[in-house]
Protein backbone atom coordinates (compact mmCIF):
# COMPACT_ATOMS: atom_id res chain seq x y z
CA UNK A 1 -105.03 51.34 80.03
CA UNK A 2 -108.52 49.96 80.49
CA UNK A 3 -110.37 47.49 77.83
CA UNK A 4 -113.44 49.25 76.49
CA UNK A 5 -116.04 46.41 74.97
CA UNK A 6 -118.55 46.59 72.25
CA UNK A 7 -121.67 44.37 71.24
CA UNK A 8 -121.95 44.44 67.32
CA UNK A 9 -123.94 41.72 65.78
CA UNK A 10 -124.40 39.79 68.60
CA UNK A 11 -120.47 39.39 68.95
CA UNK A 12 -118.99 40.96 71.75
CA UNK A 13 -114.92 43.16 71.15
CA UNK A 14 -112.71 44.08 73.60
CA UNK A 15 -110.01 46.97 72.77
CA UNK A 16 -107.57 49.35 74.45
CA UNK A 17 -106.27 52.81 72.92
CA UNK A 18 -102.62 51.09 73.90
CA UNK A 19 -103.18 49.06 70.77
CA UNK A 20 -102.82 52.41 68.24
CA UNK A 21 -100.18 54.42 70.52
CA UNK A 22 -97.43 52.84 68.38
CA UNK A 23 -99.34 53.02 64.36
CA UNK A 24 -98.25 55.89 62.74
CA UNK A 25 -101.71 56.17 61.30
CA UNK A 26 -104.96 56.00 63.09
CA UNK A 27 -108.63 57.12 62.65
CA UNK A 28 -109.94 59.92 64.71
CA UNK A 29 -113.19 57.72 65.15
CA UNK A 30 -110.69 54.70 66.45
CA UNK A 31 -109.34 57.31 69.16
CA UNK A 32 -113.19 58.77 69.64
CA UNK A 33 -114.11 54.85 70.68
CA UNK A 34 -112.37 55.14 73.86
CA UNK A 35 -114.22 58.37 74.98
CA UNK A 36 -116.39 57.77 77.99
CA UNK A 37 -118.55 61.22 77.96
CA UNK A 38 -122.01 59.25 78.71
CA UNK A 39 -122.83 61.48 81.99
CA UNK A 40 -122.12 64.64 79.22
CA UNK A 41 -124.73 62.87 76.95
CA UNK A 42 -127.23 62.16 79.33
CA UNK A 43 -127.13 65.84 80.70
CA UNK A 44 -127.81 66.99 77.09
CA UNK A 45 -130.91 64.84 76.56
CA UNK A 46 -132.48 66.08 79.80
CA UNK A 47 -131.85 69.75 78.97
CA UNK A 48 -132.52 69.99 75.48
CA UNK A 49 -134.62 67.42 74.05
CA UNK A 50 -138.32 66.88 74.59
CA UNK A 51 -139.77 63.26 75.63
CA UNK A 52 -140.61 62.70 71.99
CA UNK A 53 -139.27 59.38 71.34
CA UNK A 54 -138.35 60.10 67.59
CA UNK A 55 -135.49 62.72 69.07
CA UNK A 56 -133.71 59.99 70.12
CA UNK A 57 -132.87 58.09 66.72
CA UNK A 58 -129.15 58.98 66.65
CA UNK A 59 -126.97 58.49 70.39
CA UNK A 60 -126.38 61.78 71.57
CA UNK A 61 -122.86 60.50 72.48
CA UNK A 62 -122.50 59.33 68.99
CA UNK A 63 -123.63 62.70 67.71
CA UNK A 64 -121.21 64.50 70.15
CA UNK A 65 -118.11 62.10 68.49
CA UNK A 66 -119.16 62.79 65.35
CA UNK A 67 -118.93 66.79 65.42
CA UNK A 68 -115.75 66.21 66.74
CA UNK A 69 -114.73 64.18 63.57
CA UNK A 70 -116.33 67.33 61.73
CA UNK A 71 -114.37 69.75 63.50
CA UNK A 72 -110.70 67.34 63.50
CA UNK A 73 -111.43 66.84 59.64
CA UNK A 74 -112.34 70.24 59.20
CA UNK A 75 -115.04 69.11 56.70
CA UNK A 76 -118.52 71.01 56.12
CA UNK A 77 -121.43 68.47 56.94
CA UNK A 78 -122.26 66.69 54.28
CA UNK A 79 -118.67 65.56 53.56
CA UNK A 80 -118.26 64.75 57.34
CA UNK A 81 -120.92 62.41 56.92
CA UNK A 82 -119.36 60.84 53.51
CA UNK A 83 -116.17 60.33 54.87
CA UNK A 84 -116.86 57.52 57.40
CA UNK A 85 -116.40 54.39 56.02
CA UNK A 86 -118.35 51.23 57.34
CA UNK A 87 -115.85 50.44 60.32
CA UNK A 88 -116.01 54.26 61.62
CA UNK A 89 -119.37 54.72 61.76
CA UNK A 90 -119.67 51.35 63.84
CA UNK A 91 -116.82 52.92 66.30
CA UNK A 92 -119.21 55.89 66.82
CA UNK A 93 -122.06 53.31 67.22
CA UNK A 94 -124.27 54.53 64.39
CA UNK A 95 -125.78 50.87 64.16
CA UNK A 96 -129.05 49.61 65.42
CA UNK A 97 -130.22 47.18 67.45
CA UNK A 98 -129.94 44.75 63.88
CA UNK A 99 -126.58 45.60 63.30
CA UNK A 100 -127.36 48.13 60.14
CA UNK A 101 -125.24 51.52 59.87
CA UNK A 102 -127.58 53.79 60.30
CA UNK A 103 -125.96 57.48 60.08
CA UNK A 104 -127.83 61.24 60.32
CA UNK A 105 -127.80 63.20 57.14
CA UNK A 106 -125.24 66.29 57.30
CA UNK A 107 -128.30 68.17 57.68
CA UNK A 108 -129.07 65.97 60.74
CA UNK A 109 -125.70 67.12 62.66
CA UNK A 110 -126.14 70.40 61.32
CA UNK A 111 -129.52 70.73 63.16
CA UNK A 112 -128.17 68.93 66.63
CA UNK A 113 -125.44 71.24 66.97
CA UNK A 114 -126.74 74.80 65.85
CA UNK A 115 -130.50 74.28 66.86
CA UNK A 116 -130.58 71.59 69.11
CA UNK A 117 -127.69 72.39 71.67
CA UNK A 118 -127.12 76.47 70.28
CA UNK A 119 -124.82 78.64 72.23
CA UNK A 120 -125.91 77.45 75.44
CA UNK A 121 -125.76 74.09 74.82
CA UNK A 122 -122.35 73.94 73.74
CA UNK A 123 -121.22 76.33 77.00
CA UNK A 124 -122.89 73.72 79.38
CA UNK A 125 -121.17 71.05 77.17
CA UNK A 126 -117.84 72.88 77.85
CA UNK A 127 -118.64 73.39 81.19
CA UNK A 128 -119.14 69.83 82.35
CA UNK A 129 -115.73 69.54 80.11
CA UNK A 130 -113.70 71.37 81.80
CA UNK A 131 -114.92 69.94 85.55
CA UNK A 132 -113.52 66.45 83.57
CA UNK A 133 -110.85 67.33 82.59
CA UNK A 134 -109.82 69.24 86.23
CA UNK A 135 -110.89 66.12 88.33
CA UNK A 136 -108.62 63.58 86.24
CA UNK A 137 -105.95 66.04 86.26
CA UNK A 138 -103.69 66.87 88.96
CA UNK A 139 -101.93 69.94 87.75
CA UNK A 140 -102.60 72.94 90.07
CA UNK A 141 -101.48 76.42 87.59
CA UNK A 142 -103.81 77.71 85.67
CA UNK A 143 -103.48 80.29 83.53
CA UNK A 144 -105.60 82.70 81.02
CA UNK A 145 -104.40 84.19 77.51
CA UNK A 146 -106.31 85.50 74.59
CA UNK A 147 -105.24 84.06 71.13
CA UNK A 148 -106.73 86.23 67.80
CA UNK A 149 -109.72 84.16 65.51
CA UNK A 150 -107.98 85.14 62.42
CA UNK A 151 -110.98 86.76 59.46
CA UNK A 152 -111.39 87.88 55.80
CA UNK A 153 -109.39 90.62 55.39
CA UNK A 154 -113.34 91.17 53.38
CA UNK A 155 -115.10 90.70 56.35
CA UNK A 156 -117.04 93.85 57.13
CA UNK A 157 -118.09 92.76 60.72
CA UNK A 158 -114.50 91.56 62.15
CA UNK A 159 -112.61 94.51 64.08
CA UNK A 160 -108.92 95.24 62.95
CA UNK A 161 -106.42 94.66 65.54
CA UNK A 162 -103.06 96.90 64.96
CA UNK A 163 -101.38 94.69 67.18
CA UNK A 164 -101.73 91.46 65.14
CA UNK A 165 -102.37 93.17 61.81
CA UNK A 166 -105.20 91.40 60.76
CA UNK A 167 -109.12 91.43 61.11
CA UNK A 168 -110.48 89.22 63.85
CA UNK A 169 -112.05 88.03 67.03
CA UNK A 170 -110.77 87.23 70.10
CA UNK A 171 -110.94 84.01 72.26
CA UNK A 172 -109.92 84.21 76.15
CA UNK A 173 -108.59 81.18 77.05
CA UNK A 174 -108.33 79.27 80.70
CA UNK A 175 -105.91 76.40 81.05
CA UNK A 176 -104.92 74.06 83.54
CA UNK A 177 -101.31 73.19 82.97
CA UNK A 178 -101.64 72.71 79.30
CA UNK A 179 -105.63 71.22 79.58
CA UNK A 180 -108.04 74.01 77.98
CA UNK A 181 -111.04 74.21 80.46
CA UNK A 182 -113.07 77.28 79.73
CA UNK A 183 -113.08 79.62 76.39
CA UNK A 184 -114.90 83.33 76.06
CA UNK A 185 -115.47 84.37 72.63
CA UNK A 186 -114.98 88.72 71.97
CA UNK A 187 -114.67 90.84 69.50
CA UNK A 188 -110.98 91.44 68.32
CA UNK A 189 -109.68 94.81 70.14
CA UNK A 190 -112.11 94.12 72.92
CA UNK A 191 -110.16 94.18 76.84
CA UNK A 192 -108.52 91.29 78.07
CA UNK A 193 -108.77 92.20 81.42
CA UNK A 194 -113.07 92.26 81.41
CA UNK A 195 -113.17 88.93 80.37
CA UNK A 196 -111.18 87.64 83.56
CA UNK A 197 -114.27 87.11 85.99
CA UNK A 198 -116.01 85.55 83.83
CA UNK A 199 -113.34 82.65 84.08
CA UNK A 200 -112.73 83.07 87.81
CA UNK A 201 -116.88 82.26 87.68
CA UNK A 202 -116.00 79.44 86.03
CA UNK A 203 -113.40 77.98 87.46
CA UNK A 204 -115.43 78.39 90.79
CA UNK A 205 -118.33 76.67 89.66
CA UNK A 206 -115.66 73.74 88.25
CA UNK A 207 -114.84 73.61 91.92
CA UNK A 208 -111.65 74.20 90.78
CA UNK A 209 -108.71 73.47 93.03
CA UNK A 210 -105.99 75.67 91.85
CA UNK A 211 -102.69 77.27 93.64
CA UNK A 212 -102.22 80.11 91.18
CA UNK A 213 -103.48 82.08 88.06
CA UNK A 214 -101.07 83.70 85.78
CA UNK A 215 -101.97 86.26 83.08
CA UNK A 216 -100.53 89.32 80.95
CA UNK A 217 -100.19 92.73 81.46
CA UNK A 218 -103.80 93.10 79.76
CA UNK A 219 -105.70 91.77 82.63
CA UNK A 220 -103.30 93.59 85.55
CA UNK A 221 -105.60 95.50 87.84
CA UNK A 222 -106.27 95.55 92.02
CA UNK A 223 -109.88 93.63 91.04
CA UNK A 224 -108.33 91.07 89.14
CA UNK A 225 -105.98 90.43 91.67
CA UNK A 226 -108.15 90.75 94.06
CA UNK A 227 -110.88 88.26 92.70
CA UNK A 228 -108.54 85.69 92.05
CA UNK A 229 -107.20 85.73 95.34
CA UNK A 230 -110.81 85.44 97.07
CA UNK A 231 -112.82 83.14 94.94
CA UNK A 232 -110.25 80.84 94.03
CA UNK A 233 -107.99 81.18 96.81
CA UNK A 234 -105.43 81.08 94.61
CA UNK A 235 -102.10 83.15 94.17
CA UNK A 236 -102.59 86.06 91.56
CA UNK A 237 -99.33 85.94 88.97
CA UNK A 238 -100.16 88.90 86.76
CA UNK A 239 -97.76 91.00 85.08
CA UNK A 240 -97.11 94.40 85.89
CA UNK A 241 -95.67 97.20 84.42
CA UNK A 242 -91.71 97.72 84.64
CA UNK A 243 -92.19 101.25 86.20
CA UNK A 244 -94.78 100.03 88.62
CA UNK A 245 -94.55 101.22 92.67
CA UNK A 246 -95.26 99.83 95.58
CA UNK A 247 -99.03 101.13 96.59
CA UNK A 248 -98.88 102.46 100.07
CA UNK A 249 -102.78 102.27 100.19
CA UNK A 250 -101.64 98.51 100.18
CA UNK A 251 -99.10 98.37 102.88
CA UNK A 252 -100.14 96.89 106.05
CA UNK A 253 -100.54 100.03 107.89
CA UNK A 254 -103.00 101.01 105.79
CA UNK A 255 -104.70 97.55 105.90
CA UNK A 256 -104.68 97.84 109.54
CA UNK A 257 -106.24 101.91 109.26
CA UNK A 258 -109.34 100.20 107.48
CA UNK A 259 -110.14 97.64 109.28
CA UNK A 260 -109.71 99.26 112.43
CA UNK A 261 -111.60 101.79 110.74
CA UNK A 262 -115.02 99.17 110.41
CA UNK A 263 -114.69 98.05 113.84
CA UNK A 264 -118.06 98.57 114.50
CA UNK A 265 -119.15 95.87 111.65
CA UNK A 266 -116.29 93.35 112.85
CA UNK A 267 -112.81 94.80 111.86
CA UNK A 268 -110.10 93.45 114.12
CA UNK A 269 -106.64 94.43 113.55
CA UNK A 270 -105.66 91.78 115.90
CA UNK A 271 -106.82 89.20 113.61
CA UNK A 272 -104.63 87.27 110.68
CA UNK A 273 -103.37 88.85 107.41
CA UNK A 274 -105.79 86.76 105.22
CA UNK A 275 -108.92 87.39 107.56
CA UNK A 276 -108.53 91.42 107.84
CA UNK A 277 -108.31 90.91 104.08
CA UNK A 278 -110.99 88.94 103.76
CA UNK A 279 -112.46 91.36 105.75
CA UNK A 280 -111.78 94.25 103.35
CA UNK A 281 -112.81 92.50 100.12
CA UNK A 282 -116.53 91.73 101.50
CA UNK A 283 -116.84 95.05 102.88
CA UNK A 284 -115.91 97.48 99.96
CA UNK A 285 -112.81 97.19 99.55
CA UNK A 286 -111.92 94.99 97.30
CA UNK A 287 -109.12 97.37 95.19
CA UNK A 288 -107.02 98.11 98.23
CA UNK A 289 -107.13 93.89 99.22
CA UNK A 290 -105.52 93.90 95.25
CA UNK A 291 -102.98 96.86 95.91
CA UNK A 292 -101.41 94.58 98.95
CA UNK A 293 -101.49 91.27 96.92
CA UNK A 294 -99.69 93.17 93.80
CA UNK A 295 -97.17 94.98 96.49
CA UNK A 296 -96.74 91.59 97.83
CA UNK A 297 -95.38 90.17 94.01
CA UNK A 298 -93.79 93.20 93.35
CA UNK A 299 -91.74 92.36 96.47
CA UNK A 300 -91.62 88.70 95.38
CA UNK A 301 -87.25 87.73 94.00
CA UNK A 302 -88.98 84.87 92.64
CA UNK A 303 -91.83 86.18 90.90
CA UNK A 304 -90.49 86.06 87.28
CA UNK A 305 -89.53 82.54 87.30
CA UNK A 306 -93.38 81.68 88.77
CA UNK A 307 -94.54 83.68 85.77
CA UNK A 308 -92.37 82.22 83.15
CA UNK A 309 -94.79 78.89 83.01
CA UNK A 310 -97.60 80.78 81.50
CA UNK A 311 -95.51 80.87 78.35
CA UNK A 312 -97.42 77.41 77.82
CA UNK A 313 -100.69 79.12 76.74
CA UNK A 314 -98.89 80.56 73.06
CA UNK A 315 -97.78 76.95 72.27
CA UNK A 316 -101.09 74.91 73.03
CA UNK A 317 -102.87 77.82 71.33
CA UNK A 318 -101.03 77.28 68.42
CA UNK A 319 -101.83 73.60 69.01
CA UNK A 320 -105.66 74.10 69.13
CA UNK A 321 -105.31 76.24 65.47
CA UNK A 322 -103.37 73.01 63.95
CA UNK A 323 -106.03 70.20 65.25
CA UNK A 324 -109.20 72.00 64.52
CA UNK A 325 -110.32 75.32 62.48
CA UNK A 326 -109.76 77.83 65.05
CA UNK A 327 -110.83 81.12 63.04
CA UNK A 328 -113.73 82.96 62.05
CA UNK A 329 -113.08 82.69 58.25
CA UNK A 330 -115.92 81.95 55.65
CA UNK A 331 -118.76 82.00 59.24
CA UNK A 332 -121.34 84.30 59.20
CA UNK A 333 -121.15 86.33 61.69
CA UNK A 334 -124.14 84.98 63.54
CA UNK A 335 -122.47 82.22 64.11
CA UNK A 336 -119.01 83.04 65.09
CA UNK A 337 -119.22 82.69 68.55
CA UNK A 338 -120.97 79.49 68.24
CA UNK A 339 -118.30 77.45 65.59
CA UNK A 340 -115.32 78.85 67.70
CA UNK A 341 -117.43 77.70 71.01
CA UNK A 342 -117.56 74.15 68.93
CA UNK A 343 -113.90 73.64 68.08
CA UNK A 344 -112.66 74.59 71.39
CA UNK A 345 -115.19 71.71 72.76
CA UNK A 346 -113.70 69.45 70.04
CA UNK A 347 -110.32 70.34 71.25
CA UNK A 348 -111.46 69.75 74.41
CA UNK A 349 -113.15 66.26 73.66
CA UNK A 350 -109.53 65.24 72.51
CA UNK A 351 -107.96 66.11 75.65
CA UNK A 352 -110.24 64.30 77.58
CA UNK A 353 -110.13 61.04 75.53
CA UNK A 354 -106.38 60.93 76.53
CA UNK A 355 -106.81 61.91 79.91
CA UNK A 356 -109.21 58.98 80.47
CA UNK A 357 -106.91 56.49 78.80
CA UNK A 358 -104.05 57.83 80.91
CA UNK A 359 -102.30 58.82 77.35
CA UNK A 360 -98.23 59.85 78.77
CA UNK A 361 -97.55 61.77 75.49
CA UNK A 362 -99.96 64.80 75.86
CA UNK A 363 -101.97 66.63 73.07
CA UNK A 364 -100.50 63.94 70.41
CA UNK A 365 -102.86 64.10 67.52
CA UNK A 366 -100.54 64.33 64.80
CA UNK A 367 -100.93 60.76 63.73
CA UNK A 368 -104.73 60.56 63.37
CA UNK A 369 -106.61 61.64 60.17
């Protein structure tokens, strides 16, 4: 693991995250000290800060940390900020160029995190995240599942969901392996399957390099299929009914009937499997492209055991609800999307730290308070 190093007081320290891996006990802010997110920090003073010099009194970086320690603590602001002692506040470099702590009220943080980055703030923040986390990573499944935002049974705004008996919101969920890159944020008996190119967008703009996408039977349709298949290039695994059929519209014949069909635009029935339905997709026909790739897993012996790995999105789910406060109880309901949006990044933030310190023992934040 590599030595991060830290001028304080003129003196200069040398550490390594392989120091704590063994303590039973560790500070969140000890673990935060090894996060490199300065690029993420950077990005956020260009975009939403002015050139007034007085914006700048607290690191952005340090500000970042330290809503993660809000978030991991699941404290409200004020008693974030009254919870650091003297030695966290230095690992989150809230000192100045004297060597004083110098930390932002709770109102402070409040302000940077609901005003100053908002919604879209926090979506670029989790963008830039997740194209981290996917370069450092070399897992190639990823995978999408909605988890409920458990409410108030009170709470006059959250929808009731028969299925999980309780008053909520959704969030829609895109992993890599078991590394959370991308989060949507409905309302609870909202579609699954609406919500999928959304992600695809994502993952796209990520640059994502990915072999397959697994999902439920909530997002099965042709489009989905279709979509992942042409802007990922990936291998659609979604679930399909037990009493589903083979599609004949989907069968090569009828591949071959269409684009022979558009010859006069470029069809060629001569040409390879993947460019007649590449063909198809960017002329129209983007369902029937979706009916052959379905037929094609439908067909598939080994299909169940290729969709048996998405049973990893359930467990890190339940993961994300232990580590931070991953419901929509006691928010108003202005800002549910945005506190859900801002644990997931905290979650997120985690993950990374580990990933950059080349951490074996994955999603292992038991031990930190």
């Amino acid at each position: 693991m590599a030595k991060k190093s830290m001028m304080y007081k003129g003196v200069l320290f040398e550490d390594s995250l392989e120091n704590y891996l063994s303590r039973e006990s560790t500070s969140i802010c000890q673990f935060l000290y090894f996060l490199c997110i300065d690029d993420i920090a950077k990005h956020v003073e260009r975009t939403f800060y002015t050139n007034k010099s007085w914006h700048f009194k607290y690191s952005v970086s340090s500000m970042i940390k330290l809503f993660v320690v809000k978030c991991f603590r699941k404290l409200s602001y004020d008693k974030t900020i009254s919870s650091l002692t003297e030695e966290e506040a230095i690992l989150l470099s809230f000192f100045d160029e004297n060597g004083q702590i110098k930390l932002p009220s709770g109102g402070t943080l409040h302000h940077f995190v609901k005003y100053r980055l908002g919604e879209e703030g926090i979506n670029e923040v989790m963008m830039l995240l997740g194209e981290k986390i996917l370069k450092l990573s070399s897992e190639k499944e990823a995978k999408i599942d909605s988890t409920p935002l458990e409410a108030s049974r009170y709470d006059k705004y959250a929808d009731y969901n028969p299925h999980y008996e309780c008053k909520m919101d959704k969030a829609h969920i895109t992993m890599i392996g078991t590394y959370s890159v991308f989060m949507t944020h409905t309302k609870g008996v909202a579609g699954d399957s609406p919500e999928l190119i959304r992600h695809i967008e994502a993952l796209k703009k990520m640059d994502a390099d990915v072999e397959s996408y697994s999902a439920d039977g909530g997002y099965d349709s042709f489009l989905n299929h279709s979509n992942i298949w042409y802007h990922l290039n990936a291998k659609p695994i979604i679930s399909y009914a037990s009493n589903a059929v083979i599609n004949q519209e989907g069968e090569e014949e009828r591949i071959d009937h269409w684009v022979n069909k558009m010859w006069k635009i470029g069809g060629d029935v001569h040409a390879t499997m993947e460019i007649k339905l590449r063909f198809l997709y960017e002329n129209g026909r983007e369902e029937q492209v979706g009916m052959y790739l379905r037929n094609q897993n439908i067909r598939d012996e080994t299909f169940d055991e290729q969709y048996k790995k998405r049973a990893e999105c359930e467990k890190i789910h339940g993961h994300i609800k232990d580590v931070v406060k991953f419901d929509i109880r006691r928010i108003r309901n202005g800002s549910k999307k945005l506190y859900s949006l801002l644990n997931f990044i905290a979650y997120q933030l985690l993950v990374l730290t580990e990933l950059q310190n080349k951490v074996k023992n994955k999603n292992s934040f038991g031990r930190y308070f």
